[in-house]
N, C-alpha and C. Protein backbone atom coordinates (compact mmCIF):
# COMPACT_ATOMS: atom_id res chain seq x y z
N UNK A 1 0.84 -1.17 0.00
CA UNK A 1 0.00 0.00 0.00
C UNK A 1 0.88 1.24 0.00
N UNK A 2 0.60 2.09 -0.68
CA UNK A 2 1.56 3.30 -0.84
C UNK A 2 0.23 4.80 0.19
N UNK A 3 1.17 5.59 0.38
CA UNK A 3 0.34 6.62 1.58
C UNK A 3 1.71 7.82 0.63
N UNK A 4 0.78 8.94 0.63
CA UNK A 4 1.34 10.28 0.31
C UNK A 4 1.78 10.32 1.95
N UNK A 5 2.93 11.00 2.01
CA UNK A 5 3.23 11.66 3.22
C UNK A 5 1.89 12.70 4.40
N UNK A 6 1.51 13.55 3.14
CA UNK A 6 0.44 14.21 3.65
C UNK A 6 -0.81 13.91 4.02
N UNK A 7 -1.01 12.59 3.66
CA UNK A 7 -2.19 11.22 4.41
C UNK A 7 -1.83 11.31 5.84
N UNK A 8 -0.67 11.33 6.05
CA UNK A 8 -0.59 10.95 7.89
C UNK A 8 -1.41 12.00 8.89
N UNK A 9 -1.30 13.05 8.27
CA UNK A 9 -2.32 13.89 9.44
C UNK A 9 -3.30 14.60 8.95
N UNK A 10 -3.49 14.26 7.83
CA UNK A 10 -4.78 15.00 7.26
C UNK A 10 -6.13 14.50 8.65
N UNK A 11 -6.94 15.61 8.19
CA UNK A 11 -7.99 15.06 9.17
C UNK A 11 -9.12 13.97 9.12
N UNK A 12 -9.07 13.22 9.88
CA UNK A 12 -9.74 11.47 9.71
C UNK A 12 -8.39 10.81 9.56
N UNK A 13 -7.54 10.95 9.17
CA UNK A 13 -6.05 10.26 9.21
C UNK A 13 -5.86 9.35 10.58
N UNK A 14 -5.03 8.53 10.36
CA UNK A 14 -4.46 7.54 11.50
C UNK A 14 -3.93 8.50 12.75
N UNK A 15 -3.00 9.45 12.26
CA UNK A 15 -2.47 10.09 12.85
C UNK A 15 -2.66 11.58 13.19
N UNK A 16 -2.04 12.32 14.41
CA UNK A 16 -2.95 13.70 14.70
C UNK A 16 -0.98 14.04 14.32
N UNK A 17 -1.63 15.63 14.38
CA UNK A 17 0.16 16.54 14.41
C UNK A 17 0.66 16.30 15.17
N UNK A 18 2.40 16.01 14.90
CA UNK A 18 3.59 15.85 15.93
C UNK A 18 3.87 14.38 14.64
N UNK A 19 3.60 13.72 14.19
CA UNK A 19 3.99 12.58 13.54
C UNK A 19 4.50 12.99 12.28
N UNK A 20 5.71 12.24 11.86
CA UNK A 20 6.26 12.43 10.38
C UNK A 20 6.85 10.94 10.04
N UNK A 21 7.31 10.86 8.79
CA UNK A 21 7.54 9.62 7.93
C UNK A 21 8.82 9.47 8.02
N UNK A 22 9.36 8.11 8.60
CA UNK A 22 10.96 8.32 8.67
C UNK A 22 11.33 6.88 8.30
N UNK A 23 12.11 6.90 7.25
CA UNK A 23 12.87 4.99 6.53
C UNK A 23 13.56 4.52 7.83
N UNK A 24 13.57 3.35 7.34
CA UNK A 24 13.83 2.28 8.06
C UNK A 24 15.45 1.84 7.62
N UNK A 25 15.81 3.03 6.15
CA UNK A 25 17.08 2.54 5.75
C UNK A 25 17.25 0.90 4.89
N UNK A 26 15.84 0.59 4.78
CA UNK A 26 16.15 -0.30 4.12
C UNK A 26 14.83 -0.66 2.97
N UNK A 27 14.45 0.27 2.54
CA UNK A 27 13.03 0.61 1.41
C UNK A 27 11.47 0.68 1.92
N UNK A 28 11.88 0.80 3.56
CA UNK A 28 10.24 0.57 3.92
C UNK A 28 10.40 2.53 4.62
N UNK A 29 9.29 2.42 5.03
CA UNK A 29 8.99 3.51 5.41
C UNK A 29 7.98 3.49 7.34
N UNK A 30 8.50 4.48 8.10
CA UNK A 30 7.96 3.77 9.64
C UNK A 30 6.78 5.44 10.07
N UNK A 31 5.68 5.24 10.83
CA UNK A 31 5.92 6.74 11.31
C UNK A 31 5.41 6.41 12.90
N UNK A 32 6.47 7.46 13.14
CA UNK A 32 7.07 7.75 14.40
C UNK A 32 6.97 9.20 14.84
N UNK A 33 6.75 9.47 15.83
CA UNK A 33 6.72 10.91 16.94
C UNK A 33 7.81 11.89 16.21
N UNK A 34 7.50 12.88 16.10
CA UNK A 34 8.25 13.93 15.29
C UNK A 34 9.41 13.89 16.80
N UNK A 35 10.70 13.81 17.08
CA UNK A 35 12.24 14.04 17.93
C UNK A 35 11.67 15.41 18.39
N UNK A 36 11.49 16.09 17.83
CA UNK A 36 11.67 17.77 17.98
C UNK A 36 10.43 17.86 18.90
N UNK A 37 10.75 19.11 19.92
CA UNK A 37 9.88 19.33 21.17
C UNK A 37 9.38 20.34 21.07
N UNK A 38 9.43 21.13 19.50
CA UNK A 38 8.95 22.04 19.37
C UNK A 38 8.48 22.16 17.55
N UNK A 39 7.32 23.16 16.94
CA UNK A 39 7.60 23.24 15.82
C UNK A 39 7.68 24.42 15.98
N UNK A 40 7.70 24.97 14.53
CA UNK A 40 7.93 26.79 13.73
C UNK A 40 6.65 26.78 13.49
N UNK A 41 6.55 28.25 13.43
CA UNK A 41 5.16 29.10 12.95
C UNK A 41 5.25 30.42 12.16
N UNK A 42 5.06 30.93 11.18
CA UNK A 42 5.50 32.27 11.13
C UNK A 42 4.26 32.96 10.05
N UNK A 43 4.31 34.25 11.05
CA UNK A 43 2.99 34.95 10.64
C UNK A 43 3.99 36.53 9.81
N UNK A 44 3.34 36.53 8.94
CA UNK A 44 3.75 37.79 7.75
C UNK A 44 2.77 38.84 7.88
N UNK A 45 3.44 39.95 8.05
CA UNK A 45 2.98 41.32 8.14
C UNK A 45 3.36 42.20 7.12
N UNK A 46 2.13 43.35 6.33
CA UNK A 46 2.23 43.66 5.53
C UNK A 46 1.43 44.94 5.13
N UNK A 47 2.23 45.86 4.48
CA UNK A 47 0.87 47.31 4.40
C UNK A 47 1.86 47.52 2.68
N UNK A 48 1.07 47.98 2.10
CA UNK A 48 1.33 48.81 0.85
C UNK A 48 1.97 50.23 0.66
N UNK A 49 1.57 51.32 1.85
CA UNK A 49 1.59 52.40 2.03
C UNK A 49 2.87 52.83 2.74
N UNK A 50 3.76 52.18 3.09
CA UNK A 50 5.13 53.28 3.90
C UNK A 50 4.81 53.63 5.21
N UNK A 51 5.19 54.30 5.70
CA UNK A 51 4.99 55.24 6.94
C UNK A 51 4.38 56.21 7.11
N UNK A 52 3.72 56.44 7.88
CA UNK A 52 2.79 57.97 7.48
C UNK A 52 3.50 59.01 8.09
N UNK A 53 3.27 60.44 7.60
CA UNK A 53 4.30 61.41 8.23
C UNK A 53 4.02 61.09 9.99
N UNK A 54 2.79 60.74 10.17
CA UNK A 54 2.77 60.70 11.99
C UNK A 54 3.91 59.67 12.30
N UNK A 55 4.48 58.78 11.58
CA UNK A 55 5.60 58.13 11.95
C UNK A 55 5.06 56.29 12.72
N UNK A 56 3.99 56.41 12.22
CA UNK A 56 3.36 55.18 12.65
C UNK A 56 3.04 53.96 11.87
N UNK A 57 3.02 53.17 11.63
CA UNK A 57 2.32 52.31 10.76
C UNK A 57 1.99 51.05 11.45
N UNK A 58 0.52 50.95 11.78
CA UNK A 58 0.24 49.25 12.18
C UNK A 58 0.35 48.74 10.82
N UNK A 59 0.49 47.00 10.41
CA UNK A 59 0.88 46.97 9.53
C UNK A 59 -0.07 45.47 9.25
N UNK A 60 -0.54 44.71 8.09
CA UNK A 60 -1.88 44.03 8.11
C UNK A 60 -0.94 42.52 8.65
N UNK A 61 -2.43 41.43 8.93
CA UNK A 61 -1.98 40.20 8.56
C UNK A 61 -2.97 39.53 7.96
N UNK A 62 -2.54 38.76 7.56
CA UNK A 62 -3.79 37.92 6.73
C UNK A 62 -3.87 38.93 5.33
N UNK A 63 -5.41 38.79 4.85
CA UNK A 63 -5.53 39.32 3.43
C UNK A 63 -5.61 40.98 4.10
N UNK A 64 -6.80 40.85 4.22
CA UNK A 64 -6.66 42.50 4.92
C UNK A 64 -6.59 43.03 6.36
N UNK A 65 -6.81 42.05 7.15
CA UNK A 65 -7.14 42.74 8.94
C UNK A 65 -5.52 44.04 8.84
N UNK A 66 -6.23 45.24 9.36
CA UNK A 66 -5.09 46.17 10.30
C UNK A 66 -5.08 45.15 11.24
N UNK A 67 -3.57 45.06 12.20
CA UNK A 67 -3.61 44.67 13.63
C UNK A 67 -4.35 45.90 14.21
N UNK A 68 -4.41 47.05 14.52
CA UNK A 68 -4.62 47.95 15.09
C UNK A 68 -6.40 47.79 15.13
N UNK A 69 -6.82 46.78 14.47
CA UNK A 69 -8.38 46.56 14.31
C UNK A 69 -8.76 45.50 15.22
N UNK A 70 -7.45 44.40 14.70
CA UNK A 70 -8.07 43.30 15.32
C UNK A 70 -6.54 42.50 15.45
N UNK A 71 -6.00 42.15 16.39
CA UNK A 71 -4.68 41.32 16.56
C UNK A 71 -4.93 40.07 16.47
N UNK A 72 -3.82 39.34 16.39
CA UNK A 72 -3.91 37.41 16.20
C UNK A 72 -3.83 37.01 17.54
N UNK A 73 -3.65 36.08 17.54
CA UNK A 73 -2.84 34.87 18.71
C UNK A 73 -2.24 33.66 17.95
N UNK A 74 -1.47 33.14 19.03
CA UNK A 74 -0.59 31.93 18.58
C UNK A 74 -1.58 30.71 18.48
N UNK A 75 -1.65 30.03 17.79
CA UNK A 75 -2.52 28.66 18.37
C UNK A 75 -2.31 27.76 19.35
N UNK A 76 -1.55 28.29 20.05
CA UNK A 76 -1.64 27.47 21.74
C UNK A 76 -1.24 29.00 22.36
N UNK A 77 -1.28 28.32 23.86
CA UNK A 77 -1.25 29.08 24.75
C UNK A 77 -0.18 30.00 24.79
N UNK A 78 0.78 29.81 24.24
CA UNK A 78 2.36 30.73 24.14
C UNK A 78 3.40 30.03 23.43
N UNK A 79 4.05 30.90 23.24
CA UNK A 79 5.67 30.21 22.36
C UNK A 79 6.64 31.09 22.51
N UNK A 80 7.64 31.10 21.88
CA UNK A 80 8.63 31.99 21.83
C UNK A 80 8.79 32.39 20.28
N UNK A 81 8.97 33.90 20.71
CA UNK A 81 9.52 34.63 19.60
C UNK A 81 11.21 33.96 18.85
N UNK A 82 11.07 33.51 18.30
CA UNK A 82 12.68 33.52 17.42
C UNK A 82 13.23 34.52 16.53
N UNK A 83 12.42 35.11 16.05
CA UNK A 83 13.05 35.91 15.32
C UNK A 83 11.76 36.78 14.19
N UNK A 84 12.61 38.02 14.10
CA UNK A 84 12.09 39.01 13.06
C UNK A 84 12.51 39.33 12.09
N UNK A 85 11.96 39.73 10.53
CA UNK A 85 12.59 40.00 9.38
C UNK A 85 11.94 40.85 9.03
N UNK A 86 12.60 41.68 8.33
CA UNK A 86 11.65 43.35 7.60
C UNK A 86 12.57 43.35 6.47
N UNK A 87 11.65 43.94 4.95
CA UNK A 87 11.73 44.06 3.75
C UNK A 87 11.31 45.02 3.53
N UNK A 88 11.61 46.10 2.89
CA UNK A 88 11.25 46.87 2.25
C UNK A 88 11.23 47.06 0.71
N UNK A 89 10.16 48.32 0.17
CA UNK A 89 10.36 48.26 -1.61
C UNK A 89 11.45 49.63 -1.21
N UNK A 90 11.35 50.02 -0.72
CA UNK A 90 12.42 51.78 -1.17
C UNK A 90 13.29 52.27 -0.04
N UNK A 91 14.27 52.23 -0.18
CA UNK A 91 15.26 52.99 0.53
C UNK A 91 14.68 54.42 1.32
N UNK A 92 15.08 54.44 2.58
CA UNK A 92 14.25 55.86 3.21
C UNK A 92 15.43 56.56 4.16
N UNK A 93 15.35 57.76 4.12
CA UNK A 93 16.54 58.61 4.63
C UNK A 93 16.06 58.74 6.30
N UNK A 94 15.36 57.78 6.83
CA UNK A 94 14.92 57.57 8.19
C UNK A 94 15.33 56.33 8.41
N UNK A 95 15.47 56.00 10.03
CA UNK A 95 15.29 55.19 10.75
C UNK A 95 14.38 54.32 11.40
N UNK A 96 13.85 53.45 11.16
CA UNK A 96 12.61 52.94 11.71
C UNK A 96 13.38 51.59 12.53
N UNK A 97 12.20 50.97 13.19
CA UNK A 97 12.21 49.92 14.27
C UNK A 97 10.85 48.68 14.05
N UNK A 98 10.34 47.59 13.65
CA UNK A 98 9.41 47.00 13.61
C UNK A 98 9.53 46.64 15.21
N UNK A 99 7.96 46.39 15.74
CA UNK A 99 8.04 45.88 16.87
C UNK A 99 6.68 45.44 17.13
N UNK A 100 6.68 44.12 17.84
CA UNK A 100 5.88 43.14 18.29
C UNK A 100 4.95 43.99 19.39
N UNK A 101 3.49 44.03 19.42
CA UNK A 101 2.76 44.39 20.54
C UNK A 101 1.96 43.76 21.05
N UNK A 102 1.96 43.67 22.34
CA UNK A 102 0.77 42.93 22.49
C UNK A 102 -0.26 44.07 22.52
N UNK A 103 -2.36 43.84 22.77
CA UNK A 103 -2.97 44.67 22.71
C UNK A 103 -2.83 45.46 21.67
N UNK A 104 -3.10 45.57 20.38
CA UNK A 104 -2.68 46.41 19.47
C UNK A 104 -3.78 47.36 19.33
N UNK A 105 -5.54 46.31 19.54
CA UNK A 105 -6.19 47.48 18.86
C UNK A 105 -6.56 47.91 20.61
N UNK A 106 -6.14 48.12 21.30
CA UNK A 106 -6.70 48.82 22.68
C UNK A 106 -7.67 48.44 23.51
N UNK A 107 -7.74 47.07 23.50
CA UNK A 107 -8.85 47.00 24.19
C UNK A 107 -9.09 47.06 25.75
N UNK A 108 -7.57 46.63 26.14
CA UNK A 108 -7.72 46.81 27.60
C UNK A 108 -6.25 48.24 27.87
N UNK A 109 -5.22 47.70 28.29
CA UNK A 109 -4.30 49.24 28.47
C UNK A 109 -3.91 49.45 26.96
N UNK A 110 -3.95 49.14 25.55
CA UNK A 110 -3.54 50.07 25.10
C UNK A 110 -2.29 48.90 24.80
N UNK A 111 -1.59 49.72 22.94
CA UNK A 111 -0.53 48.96 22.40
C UNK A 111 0.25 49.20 23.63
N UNK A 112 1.48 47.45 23.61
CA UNK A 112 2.50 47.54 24.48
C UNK A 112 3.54 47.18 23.63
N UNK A 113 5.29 47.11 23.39
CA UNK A 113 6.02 46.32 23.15
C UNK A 113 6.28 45.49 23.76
N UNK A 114 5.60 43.90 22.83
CA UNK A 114 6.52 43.06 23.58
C UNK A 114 8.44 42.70 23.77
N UNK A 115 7.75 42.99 25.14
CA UNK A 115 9.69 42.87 25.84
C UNK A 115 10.62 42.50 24.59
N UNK A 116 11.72 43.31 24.22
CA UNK A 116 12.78 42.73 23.49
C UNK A 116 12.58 42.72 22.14
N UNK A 117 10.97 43.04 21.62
CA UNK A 117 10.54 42.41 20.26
C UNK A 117 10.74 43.58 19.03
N UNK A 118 12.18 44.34 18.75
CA UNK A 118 12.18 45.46 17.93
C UNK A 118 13.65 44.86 17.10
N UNK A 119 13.04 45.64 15.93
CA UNK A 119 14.27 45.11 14.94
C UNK A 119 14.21 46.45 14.44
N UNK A 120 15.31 46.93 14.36
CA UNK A 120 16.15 48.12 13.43
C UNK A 120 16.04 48.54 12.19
N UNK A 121 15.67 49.23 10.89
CA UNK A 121 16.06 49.09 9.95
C UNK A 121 16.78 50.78 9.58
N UNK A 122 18.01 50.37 9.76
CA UNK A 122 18.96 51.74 9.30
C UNK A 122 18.06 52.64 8.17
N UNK A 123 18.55 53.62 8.02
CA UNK A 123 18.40 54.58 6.88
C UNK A 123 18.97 53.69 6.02
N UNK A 124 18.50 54.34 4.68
CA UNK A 124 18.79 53.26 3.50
C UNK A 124 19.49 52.29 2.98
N UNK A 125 18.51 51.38 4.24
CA UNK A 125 18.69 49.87 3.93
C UNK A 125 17.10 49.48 3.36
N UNK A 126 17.07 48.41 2.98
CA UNK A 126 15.86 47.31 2.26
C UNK A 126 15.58 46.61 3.12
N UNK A 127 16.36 45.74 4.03
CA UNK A 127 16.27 44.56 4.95
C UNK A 127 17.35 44.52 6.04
N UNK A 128 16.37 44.06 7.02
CA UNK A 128 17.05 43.54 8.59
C UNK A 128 16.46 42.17 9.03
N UNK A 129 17.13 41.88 9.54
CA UNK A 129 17.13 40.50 10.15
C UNK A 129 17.65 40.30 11.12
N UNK A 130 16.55 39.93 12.46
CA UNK A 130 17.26 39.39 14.16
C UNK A 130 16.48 37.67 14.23
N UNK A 131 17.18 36.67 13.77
CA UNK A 131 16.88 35.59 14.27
C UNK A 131 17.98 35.04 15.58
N UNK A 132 17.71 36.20 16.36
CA UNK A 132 18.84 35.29 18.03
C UNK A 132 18.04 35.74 19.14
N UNK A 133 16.74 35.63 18.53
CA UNK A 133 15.60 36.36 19.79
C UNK A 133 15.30 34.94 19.93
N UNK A 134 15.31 34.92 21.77
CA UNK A 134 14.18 34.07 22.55
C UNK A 134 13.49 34.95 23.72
N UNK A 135 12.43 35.10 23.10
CA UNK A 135 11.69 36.11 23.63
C UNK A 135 10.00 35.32 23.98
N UNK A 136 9.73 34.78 25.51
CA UNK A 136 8.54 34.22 25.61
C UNK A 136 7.11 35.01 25.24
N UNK A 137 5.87 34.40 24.41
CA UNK A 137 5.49 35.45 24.28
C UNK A 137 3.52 34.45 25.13
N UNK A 138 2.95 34.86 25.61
CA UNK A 138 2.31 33.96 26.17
C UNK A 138 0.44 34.58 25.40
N UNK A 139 -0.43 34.14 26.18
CA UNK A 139 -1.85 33.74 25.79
C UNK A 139 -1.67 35.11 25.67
N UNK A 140 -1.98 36.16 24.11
CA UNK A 140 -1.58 37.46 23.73
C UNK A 140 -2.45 38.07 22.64
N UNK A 141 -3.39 38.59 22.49
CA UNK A 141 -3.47 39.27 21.12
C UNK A 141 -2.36 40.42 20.91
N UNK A 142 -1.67 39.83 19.63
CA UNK A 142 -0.74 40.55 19.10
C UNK A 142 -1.13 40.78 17.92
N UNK A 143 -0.32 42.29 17.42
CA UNK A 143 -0.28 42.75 16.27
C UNK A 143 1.48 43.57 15.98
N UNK A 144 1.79 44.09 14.99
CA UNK A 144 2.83 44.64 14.59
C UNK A 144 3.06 46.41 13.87
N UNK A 145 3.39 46.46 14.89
CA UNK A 145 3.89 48.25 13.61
C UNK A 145 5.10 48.97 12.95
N UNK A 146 5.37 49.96 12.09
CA UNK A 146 6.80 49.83 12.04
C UNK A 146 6.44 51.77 12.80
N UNK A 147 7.70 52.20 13.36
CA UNK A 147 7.75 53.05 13.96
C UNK A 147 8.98 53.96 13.38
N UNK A 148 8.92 55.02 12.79
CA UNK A 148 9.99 56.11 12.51
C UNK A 148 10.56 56.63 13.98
N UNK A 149 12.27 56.43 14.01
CA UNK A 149 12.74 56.72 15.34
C UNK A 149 13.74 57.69 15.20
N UNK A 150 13.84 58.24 13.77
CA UNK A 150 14.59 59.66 13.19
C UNK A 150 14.06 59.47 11.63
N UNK A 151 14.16 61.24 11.41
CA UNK A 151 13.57 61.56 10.20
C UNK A 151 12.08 62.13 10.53
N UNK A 152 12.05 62.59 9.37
CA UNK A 152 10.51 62.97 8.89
C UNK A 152 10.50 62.37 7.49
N UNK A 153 8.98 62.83 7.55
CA UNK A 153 8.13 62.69 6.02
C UNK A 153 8.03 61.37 5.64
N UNK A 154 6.90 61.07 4.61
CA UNK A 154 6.76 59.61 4.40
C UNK A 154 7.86 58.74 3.71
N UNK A 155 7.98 57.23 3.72
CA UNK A 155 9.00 56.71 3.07
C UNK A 155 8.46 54.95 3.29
N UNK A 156 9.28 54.36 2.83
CA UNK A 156 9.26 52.75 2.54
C UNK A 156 8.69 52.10 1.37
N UNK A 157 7.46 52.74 0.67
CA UNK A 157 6.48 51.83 -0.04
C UNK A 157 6.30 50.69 0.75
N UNK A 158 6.04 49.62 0.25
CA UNK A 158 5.61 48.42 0.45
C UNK A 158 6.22 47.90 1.96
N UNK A 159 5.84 47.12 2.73
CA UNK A 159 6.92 47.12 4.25
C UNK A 159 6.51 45.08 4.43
N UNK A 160 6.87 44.62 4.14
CA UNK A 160 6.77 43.20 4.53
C UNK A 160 7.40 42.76 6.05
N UNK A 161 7.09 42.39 6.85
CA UNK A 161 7.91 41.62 7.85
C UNK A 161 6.95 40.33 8.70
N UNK A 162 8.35 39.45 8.84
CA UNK A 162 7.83 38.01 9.27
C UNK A 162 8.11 37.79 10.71
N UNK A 163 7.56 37.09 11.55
CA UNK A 163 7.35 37.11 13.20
C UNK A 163 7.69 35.46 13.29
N UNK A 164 8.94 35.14 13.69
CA UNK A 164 8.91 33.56 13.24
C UNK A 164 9.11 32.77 14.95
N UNK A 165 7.96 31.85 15.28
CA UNK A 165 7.72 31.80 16.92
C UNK A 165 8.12 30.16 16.37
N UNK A 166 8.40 29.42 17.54
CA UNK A 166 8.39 28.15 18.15
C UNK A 166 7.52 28.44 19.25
N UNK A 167 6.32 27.04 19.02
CA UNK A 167 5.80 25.84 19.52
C UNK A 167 5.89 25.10 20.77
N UNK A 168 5.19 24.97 21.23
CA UNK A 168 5.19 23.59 21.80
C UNK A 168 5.26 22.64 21.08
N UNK A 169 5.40 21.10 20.89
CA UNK A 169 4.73 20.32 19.63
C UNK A 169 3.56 19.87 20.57
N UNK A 170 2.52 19.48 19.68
CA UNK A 170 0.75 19.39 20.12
C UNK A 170 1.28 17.72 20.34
């Protein structure tokens, strides 16, 4: 009997998540408990528009939600932050910072940074990258903004950045 890999946890499947397909080294195939005590997750943030001269930008996830409307959560109770990445379309004669919040659209005190969760992007650069964050982040509606921290006037075009957390494994 032959099984696509992606049979093992589809839903009604033999198997729930945490299981993967691993040889036997000798043409058969076994499945067994994923080793790893954790998986990856990573949620992409995204606006079209740059920075506004107020120097603010919540920035979307999904197709359209603002965070500043409506924030995510992790699908379990908490994980850790690993790391942040920011892209830009245009070089900007400012300084900005992406940073993780919890509470974005206000519902109880109001945006916070989560502890530790800011990444840099120099004056005209395109991209930054901090993957040496372990930063716990727990039961949270979060969202993301990018923040001008010198300069004026608008800049970036397009602003992509990725929020990349570890898991528990389920």
């Amino acid at each position: 009997m032959l099984i696509a890999p992606s049979e093992i946890t589809q839903p009604g499947g033999p198997y729930g998540p945490g299981f993967i397909m691993e040889t036997d080294g000798a043409g058969s195939w076994l499945i067994v408990a994923n080793p790893a005590g954790f998986r990856s997750i990573d949620f992409q943030f995204h606006h079209q528009n740059g920075v506004p001269d107020s120097g603010t930008r919540f920035l979307r996830f999904g197709d359209r939600v603002i965070s500043s409307l409506s924030g995510f959560r992790l699908p379990a109770t908490g994980g850790t932050l690993k790391g942040l990445t920011i892209q830009v379309q245009t070089a900007s004669a400012n300084d900005y910072v992406a940073q993780l919040i919890s509470d974005p659209a206000g519902r109880a005190a109001g945006p916070t940074v989560v502890a530790g969760a800011v990444l840099a992007l120099p004056a005209a650069a395109l991209f930054a990258r901090d993957r040496a964050l372990s930063i716990a982040v727990t039961d949270l509606e979060l969202g993301l903004w990018i923040v001008r921290t010198a300069g004026a006037g608008a800049g970036l075009g397009q602003i992509s950045v990725v929020a990349e957390f570890e898991l528990a494994k389920p």
